[in-house]
C-alpha atoms as a PDB file:
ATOM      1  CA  UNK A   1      50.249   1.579  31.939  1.00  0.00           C
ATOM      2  CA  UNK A   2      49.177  -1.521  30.251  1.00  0.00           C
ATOM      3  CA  UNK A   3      46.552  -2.146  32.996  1.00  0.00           C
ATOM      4  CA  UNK A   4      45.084   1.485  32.291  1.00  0.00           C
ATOM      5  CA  UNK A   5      45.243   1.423  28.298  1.00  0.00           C
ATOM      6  CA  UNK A   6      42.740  -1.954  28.841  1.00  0.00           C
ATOM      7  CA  UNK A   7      40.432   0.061  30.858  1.00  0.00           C
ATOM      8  CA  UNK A   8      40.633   2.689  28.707  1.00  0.00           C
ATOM      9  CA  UNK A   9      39.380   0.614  25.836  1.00  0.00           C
ATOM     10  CA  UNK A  10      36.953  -1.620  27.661  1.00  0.00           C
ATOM     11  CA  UNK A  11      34.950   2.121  29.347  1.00  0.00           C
ATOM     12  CA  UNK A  12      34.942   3.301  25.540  1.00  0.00           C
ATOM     13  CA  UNK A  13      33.687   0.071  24.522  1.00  0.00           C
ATOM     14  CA  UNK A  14      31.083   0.173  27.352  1.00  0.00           C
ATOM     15  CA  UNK A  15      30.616   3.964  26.224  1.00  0.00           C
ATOM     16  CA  UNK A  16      29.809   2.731  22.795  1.00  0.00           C
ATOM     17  CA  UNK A  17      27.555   0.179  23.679  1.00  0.00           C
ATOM     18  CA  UNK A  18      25.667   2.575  25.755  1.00  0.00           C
ATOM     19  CA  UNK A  19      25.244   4.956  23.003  1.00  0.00           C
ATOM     20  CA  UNK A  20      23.936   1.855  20.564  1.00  0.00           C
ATOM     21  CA  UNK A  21      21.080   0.926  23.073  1.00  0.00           C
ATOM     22  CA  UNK A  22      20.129   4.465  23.681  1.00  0.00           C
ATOM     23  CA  UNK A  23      19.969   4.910  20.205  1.00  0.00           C
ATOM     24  CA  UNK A  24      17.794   2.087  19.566  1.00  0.00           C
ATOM     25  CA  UNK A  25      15.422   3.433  22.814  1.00  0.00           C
ATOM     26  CA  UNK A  26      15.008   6.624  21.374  1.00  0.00           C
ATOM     27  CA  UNK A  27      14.471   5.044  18.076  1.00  0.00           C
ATOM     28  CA  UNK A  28      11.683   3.235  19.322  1.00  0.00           C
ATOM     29  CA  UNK A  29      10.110   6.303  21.349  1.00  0.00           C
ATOM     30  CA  UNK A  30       9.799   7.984  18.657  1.00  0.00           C
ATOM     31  CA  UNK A  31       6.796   5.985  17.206  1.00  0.00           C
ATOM     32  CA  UNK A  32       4.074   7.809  18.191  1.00  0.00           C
ATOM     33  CA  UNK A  33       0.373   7.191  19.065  1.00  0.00           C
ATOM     34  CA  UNK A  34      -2.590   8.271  17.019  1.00  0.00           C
ATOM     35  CA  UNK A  35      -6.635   8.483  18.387  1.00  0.00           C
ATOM     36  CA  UNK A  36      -9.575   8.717  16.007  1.00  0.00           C
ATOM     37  CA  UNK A  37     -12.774   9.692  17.615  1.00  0.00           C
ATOM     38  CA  UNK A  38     -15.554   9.273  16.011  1.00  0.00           C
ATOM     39  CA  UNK A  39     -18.824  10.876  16.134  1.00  0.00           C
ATOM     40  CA  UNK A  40     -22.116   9.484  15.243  1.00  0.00           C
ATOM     41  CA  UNK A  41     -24.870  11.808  14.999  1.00  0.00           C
ATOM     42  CA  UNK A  42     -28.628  12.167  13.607  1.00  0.00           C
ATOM     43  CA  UNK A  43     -30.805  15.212  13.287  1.00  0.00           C
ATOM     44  CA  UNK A  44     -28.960  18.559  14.285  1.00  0.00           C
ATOM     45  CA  UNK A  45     -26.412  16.443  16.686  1.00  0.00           C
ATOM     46  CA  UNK A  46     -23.662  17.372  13.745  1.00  0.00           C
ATOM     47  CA  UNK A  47     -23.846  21.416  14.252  1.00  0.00           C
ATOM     48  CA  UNK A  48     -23.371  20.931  18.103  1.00  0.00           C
ATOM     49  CA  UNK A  49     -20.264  18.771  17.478  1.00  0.00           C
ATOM     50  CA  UNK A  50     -18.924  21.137  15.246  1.00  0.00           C
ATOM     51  CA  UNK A  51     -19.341  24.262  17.392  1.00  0.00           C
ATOM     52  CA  UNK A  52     -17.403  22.339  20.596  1.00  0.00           C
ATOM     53  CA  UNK A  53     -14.830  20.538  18.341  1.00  0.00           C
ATOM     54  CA  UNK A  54     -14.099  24.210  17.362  1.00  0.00           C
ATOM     55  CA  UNK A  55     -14.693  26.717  19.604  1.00  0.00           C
ATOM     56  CA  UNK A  56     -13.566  24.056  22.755  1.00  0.00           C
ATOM     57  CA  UNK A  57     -12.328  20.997  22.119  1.00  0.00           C
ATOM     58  CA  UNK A  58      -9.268  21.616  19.532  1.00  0.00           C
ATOM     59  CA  UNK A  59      -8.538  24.762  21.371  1.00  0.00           C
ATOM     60  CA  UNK A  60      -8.309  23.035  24.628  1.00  0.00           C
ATOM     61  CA  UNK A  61      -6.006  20.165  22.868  1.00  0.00           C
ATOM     62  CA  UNK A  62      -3.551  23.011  21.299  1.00  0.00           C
ATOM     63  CA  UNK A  63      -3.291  24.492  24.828  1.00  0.00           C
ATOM     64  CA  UNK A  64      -2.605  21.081  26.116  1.00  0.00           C
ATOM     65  CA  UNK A  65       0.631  20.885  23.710  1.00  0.00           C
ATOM     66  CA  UNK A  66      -1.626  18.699  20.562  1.00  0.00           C
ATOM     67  CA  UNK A  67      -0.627  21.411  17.818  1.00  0.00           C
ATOM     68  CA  UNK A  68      -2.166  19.270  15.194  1.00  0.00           C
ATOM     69  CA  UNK A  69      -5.738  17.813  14.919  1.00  0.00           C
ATOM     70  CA  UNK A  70      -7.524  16.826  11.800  1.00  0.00           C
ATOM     71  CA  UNK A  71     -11.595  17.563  11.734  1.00  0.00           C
ATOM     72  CA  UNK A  72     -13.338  14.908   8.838  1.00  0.00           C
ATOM     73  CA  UNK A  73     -16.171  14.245   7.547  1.00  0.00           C
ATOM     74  CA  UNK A  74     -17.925  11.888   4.596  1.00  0.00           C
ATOM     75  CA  UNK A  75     -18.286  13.186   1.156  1.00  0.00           C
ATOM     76  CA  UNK A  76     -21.608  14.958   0.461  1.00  0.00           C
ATOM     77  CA  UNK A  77     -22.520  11.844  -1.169  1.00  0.00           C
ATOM     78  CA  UNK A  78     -21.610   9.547   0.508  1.00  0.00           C
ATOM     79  CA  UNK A  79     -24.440   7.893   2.964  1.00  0.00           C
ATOM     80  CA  UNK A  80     -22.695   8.398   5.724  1.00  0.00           C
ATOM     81  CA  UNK A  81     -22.569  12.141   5.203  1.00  0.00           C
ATOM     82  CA  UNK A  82     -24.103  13.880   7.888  1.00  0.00           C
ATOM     83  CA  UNK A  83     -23.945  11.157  10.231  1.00  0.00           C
ATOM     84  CA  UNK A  84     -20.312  10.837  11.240  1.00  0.00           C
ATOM     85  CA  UNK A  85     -16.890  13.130  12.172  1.00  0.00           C
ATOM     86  CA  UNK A  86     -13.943  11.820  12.519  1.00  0.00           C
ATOM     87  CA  UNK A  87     -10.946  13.607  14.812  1.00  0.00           C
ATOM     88  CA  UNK A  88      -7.752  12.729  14.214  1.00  0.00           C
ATOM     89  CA  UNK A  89      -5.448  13.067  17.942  1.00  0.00           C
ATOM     90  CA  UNK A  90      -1.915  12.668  17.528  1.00  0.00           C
ATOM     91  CA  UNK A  91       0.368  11.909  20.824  1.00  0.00           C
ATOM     92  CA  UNK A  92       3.485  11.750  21.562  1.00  0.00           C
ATOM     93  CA  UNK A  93       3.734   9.084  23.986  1.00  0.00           C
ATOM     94  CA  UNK A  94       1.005   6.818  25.301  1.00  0.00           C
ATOM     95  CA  UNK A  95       1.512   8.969  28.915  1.00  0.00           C
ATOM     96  CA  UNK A  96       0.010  11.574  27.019  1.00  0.00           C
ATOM     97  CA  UNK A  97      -3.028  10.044  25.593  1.00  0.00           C
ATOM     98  CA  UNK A  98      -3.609   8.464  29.046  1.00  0.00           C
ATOM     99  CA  UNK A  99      -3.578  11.876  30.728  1.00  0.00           C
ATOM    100  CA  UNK A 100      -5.451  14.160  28.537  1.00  0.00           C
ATOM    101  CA  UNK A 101      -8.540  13.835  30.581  1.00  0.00           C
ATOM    102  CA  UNK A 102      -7.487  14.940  33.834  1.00  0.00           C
ATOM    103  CA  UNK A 103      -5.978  17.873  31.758  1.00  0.00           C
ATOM    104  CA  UNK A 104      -8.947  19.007  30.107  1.00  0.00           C
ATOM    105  CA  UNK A 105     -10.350  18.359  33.478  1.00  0.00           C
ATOM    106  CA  UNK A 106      -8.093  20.944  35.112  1.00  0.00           C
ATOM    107  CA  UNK A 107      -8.660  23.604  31.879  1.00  0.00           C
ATOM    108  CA  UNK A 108     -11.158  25.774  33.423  1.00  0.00           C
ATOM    109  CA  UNK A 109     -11.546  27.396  29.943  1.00  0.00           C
ATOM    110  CA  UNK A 110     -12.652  24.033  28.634  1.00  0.00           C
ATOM    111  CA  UNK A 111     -14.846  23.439  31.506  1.00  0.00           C
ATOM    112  CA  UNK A 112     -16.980  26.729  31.158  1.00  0.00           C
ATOM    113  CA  UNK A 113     -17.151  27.007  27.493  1.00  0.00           C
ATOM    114  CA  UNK A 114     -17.999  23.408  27.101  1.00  0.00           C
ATOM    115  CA  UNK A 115     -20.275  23.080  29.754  1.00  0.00           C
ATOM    116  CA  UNK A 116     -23.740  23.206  27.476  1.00  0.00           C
ATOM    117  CA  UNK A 117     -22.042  19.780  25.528  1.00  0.00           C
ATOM    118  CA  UNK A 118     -20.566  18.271  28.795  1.00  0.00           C
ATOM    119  CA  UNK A 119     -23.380  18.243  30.784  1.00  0.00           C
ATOM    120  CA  UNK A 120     -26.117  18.600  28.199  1.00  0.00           C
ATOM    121  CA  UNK A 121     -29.586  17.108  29.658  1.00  0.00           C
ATOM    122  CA  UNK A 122     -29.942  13.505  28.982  1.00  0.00           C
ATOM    123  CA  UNK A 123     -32.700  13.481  26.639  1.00  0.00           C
ATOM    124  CA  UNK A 124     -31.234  16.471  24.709  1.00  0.00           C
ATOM    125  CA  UNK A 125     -27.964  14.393  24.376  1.00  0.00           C
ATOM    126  CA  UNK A 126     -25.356  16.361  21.758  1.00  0.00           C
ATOM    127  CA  UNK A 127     -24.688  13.274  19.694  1.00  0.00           C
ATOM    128  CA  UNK A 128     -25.734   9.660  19.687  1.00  0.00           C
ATOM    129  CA  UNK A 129     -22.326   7.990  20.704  1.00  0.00           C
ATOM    130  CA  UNK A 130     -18.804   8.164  20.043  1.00  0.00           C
ATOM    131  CA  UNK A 131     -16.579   5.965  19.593  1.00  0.00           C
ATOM    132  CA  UNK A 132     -12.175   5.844  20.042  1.00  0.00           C
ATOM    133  CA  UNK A 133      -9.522   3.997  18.323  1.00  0.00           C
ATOM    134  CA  UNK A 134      -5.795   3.963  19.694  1.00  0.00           C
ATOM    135  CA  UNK A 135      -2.843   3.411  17.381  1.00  0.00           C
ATOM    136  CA  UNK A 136       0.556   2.989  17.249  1.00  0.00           C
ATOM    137  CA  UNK A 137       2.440   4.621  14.415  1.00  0.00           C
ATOM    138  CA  UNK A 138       4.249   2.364  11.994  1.00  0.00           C
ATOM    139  CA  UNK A 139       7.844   2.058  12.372  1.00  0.00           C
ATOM    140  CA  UNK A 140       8.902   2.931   9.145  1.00  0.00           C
ATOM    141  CA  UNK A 141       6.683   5.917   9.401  1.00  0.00           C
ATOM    142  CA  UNK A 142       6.776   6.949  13.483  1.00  0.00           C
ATOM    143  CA  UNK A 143       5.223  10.546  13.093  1.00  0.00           C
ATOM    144  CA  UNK A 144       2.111  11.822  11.292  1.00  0.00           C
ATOM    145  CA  UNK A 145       2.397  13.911   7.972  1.00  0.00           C
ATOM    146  CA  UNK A 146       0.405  16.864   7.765  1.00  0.00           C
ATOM    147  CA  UNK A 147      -0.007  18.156   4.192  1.00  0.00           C
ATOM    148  CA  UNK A 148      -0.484  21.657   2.702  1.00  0.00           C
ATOM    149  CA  UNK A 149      -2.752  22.110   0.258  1.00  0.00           C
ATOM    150  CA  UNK A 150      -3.712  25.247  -1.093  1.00  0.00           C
ATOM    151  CA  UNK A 151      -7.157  24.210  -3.120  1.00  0.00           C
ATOM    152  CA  UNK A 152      -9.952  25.086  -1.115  1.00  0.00           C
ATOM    153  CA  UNK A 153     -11.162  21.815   1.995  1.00  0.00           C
ATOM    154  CA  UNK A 154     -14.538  21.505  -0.682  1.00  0.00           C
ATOM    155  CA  UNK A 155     -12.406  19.761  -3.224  1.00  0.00           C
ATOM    156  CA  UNK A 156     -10.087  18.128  -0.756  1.00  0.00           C
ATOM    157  CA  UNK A 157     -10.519  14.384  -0.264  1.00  0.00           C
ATOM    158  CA  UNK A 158      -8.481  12.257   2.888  1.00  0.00           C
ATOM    159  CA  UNK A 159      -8.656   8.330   1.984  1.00  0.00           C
ATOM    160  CA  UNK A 160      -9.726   6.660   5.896  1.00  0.00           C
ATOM    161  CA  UNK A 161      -8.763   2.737   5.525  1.00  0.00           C
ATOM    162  CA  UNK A 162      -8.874  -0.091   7.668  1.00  0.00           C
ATOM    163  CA  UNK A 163      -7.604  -3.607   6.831  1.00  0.00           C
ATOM    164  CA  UNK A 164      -9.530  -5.956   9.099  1.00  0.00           C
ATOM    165  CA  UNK A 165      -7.718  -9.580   9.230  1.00  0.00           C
ATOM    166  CA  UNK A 166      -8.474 -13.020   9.920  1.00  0.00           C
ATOM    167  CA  UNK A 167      -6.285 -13.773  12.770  1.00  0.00           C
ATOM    168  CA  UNK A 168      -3.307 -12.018  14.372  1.00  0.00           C
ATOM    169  CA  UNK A 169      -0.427 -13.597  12.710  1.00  0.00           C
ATOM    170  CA  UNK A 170      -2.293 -12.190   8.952  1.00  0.00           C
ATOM    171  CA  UNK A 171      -2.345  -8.704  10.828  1.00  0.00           C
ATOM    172  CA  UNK A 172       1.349  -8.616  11.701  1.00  0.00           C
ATOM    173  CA  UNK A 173       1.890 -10.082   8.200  1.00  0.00           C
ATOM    174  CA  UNK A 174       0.299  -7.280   6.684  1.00  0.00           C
ATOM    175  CA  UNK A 175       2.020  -4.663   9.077  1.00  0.00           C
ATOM    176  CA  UNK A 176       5.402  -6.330   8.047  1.00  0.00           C
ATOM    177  CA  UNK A 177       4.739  -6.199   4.279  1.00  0.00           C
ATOM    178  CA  UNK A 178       3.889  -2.007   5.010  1.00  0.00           C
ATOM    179  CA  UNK A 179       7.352  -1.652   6.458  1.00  0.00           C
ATOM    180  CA  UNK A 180       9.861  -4.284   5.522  1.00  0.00           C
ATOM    181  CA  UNK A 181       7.876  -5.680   2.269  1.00  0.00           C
ATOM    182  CA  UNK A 182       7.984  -2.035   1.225  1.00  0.00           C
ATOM    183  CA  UNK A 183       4.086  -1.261   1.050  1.00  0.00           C
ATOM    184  CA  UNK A 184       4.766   2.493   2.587  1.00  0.00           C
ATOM    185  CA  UNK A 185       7.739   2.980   0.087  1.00  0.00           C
ATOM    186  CA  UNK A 186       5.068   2.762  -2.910  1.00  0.00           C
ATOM    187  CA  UNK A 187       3.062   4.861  -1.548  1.00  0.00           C
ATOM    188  CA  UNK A 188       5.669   7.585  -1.021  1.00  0.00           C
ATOM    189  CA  UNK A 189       7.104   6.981  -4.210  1.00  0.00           C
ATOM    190  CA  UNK A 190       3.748   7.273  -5.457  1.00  0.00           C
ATOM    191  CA  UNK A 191       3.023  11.021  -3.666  1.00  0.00           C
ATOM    192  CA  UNK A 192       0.055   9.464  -1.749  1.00  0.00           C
ATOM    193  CA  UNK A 193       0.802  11.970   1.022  1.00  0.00           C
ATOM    194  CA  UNK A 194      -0.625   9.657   3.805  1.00  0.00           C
ATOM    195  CA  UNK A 195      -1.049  11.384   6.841  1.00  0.00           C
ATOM    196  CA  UNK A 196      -0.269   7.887   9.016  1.00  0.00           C
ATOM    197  CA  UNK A 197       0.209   4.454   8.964  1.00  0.00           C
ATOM    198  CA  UNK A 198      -1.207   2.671  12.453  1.00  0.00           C
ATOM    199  CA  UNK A 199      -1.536  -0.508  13.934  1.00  0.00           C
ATOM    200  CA  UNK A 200      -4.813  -0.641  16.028  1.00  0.00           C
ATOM    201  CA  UNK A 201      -4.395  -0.795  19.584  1.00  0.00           C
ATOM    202  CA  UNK A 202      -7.795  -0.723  20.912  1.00  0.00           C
ATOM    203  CA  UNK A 203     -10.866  -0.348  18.640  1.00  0.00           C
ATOM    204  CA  UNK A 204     -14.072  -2.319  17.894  1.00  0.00           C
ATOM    205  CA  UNK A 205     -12.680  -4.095  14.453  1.00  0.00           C
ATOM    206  CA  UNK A 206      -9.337  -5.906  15.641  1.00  0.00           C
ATOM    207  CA  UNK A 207      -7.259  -7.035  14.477  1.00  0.00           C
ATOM    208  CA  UNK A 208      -6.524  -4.735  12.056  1.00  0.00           C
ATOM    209  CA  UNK A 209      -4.486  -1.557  11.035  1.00  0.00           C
ATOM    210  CA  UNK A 210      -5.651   1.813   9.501  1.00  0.00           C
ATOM    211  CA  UNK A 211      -4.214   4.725   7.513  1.00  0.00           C
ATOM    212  CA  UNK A 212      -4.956   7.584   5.966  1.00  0.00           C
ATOM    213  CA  UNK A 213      -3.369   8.804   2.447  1.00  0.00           C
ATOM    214  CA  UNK A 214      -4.609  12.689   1.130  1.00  0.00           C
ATOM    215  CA  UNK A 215      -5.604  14.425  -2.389  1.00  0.00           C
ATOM    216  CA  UNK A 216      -5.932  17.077  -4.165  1.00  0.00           C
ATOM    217  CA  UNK A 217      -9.709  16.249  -5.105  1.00  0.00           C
ATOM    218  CA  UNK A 218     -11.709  12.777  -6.160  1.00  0.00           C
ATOM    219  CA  UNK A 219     -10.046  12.633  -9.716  1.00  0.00           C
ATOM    220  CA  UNK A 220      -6.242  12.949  -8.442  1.00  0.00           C
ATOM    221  CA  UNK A 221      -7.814  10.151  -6.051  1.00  0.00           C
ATOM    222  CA  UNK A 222      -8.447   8.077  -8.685  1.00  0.00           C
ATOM    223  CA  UNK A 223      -5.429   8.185 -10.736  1.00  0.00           C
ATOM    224  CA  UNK A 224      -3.027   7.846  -7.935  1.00  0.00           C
ATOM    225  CA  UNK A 225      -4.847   4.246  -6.584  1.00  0.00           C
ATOM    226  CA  UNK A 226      -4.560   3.409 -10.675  1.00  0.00           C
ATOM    227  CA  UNK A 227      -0.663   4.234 -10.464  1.00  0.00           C
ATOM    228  CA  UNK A 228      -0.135   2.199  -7.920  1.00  0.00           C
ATOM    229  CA  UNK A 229      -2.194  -1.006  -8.904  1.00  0.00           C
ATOM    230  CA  UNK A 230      -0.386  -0.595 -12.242  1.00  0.00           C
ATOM    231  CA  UNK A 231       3.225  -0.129 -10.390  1.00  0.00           C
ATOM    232  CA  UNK A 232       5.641  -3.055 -11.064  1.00  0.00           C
ATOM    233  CA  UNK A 233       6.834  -2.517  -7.128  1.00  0.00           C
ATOM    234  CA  UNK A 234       3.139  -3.495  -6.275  1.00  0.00           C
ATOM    235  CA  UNK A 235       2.988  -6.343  -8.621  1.00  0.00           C
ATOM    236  CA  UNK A 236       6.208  -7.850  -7.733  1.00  0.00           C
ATOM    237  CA  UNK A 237       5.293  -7.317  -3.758  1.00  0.00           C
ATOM    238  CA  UNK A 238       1.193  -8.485  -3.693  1.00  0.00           C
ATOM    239  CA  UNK A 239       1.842 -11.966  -4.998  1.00  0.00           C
ATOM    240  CA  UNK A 240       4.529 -12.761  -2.458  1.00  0.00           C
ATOM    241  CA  UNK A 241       3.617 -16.192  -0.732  1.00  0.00           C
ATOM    242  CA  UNK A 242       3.871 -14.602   2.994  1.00  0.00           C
ATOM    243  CA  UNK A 243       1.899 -11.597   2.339  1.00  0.00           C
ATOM    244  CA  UNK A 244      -1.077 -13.704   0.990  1.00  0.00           C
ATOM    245  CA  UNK A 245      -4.758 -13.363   2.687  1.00  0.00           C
ATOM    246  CA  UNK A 246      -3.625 -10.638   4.673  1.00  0.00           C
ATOM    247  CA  UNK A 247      -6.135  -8.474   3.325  1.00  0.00           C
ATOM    248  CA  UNK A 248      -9.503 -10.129   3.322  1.00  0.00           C
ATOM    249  CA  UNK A 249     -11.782  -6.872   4.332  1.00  0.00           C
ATOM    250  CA  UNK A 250     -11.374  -3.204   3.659  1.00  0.00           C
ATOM    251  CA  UNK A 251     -13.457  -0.413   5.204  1.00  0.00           C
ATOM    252  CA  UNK A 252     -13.074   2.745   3.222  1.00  0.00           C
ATOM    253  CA  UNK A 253     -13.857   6.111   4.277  1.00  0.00           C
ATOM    254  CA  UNK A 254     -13.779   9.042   1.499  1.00  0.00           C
ATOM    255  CA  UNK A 255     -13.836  12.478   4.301  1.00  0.00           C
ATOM    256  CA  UNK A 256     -12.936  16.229   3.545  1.00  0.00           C
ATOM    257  CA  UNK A 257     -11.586  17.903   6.135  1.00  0.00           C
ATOM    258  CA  UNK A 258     -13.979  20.480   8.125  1.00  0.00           C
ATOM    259  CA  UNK A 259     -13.379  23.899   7.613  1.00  0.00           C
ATOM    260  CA  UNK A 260     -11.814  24.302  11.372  1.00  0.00           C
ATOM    261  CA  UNK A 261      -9.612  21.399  10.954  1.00  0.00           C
ATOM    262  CA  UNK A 262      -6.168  21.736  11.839  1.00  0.00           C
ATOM    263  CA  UNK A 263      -5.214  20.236   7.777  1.00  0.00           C
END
């Protein structure tokens, strides 16, 4: 009896230990994985993107099980404007993102009402080049946020940053002072609504992460990025010895969201 009590308590103990590692496993899995495509066009390039990223390409995606994609562009005056659109693809696992070709390439719906941007003659091309960037969620943030606003997209302005670094240890410093330094916990606190926090995978300006916080319009923009410089969590955290020349170059994109995009 003795003998079997033991076993009793070592197979619970195994039971238990199972449950601990699956728990950390599914943890993990649930960071998800984020692309931005981006667009560059010239001359009336930007009205054939629009009409396939509506009428084709996010339909396609939402039949493919993508419920959510985000349509951007730059600020009417910003220089950019007119030259770039940004697509925001989230994934659930990296299987996903590594297979969504040879879906769309099996959507026969897709394939026919796409087929004057697919296979558009080569010196009537339907935008100059585009370019992808693969991300991993952050793990203190592992899905995206999609807000609900109920101003009209005109007034709407999405915050696109990237923090290029110097070397890779100063990018997984700066990753590290997001999630355990407490970056992302500002920002919440804060109501910056950010969409996603992402460490950059594959893209042309590694090493480096990106994210993307939201607003109402330009002047709620302004007063939340004056909040938080003013916030005594920010001045006690930016000084910190570790966290210092992690930040060296910022690329900021000001976008509103098309009128098609999924938020």
């Amino acid at each position: 009896m003795k003998n079997t009590g033991r076993l009793i308590m070592v197979f619970a103990l195994l039971m238990l230990l199972t449950s601990a590692m699956c728990g950390i496993t599914s943890a993990q899995a649930k960071q998800e994985y984020y692309e931005i495509r981006i667009y560059h066009v010239y001359g009336g390039q930007e009205g054939k993107v629009d009409a396939f990223l509506k009428d084709v390409y996010l339909p396609a995606l939402h039949r493919s099980g993508i419920e959510k994609v985000g349509v951007f562009k730059p600020l009417e005056t910003d220089f950019n404007s007119g030259k770039m659109i940004f697509v925001f693809i989230p994934y659930k696992t990296l299987e996903q993102f590594a297979l969504l070709s040879e879906v769309l390439s099996k959507d026969k719906i897709y394939l026919d009402a796409g087929k004057s941007f697919l296979a558009a003659p080569y010196n009537e091309p339907p935008y100059k080049r585009h370019e992808s960037i693969l991300l991993k969620a952050f793990r203190n943030m592992p899905q995206p946020f999609f807000p609900e606003y109920t101003n009209p997209a005109s007034e709407r302005v999405y915050e696109l940053r990237s923090y290029e670094n110097a070397t890779e240890d100063l990018a997984i410093r700066k990753i590290h002072m997001f999630n355990e330094g407490g970056e992302i916990d500002i920002f919440t606190k804060l109501k910056f609504n950010a969409v996603f926090y992402g460490e950059v995978l594959a893209g042309p300006s590694k090493p480096n992460l990106m994210y993307m916080t939201t607003f109402t319009n330009m002047q709620s923009c302004d007063e939340h990025w004056k909040a938080f410089g003013a916030s005594s969590e920010w001045k006690t955290l930016s000084p910190k010895e570790e966290y210092k020349n992690t930040t060296p170059f910022i690329d900021r994109y000001l976008l509103r969201p098309a009128n098609y995009s999924d938020f």
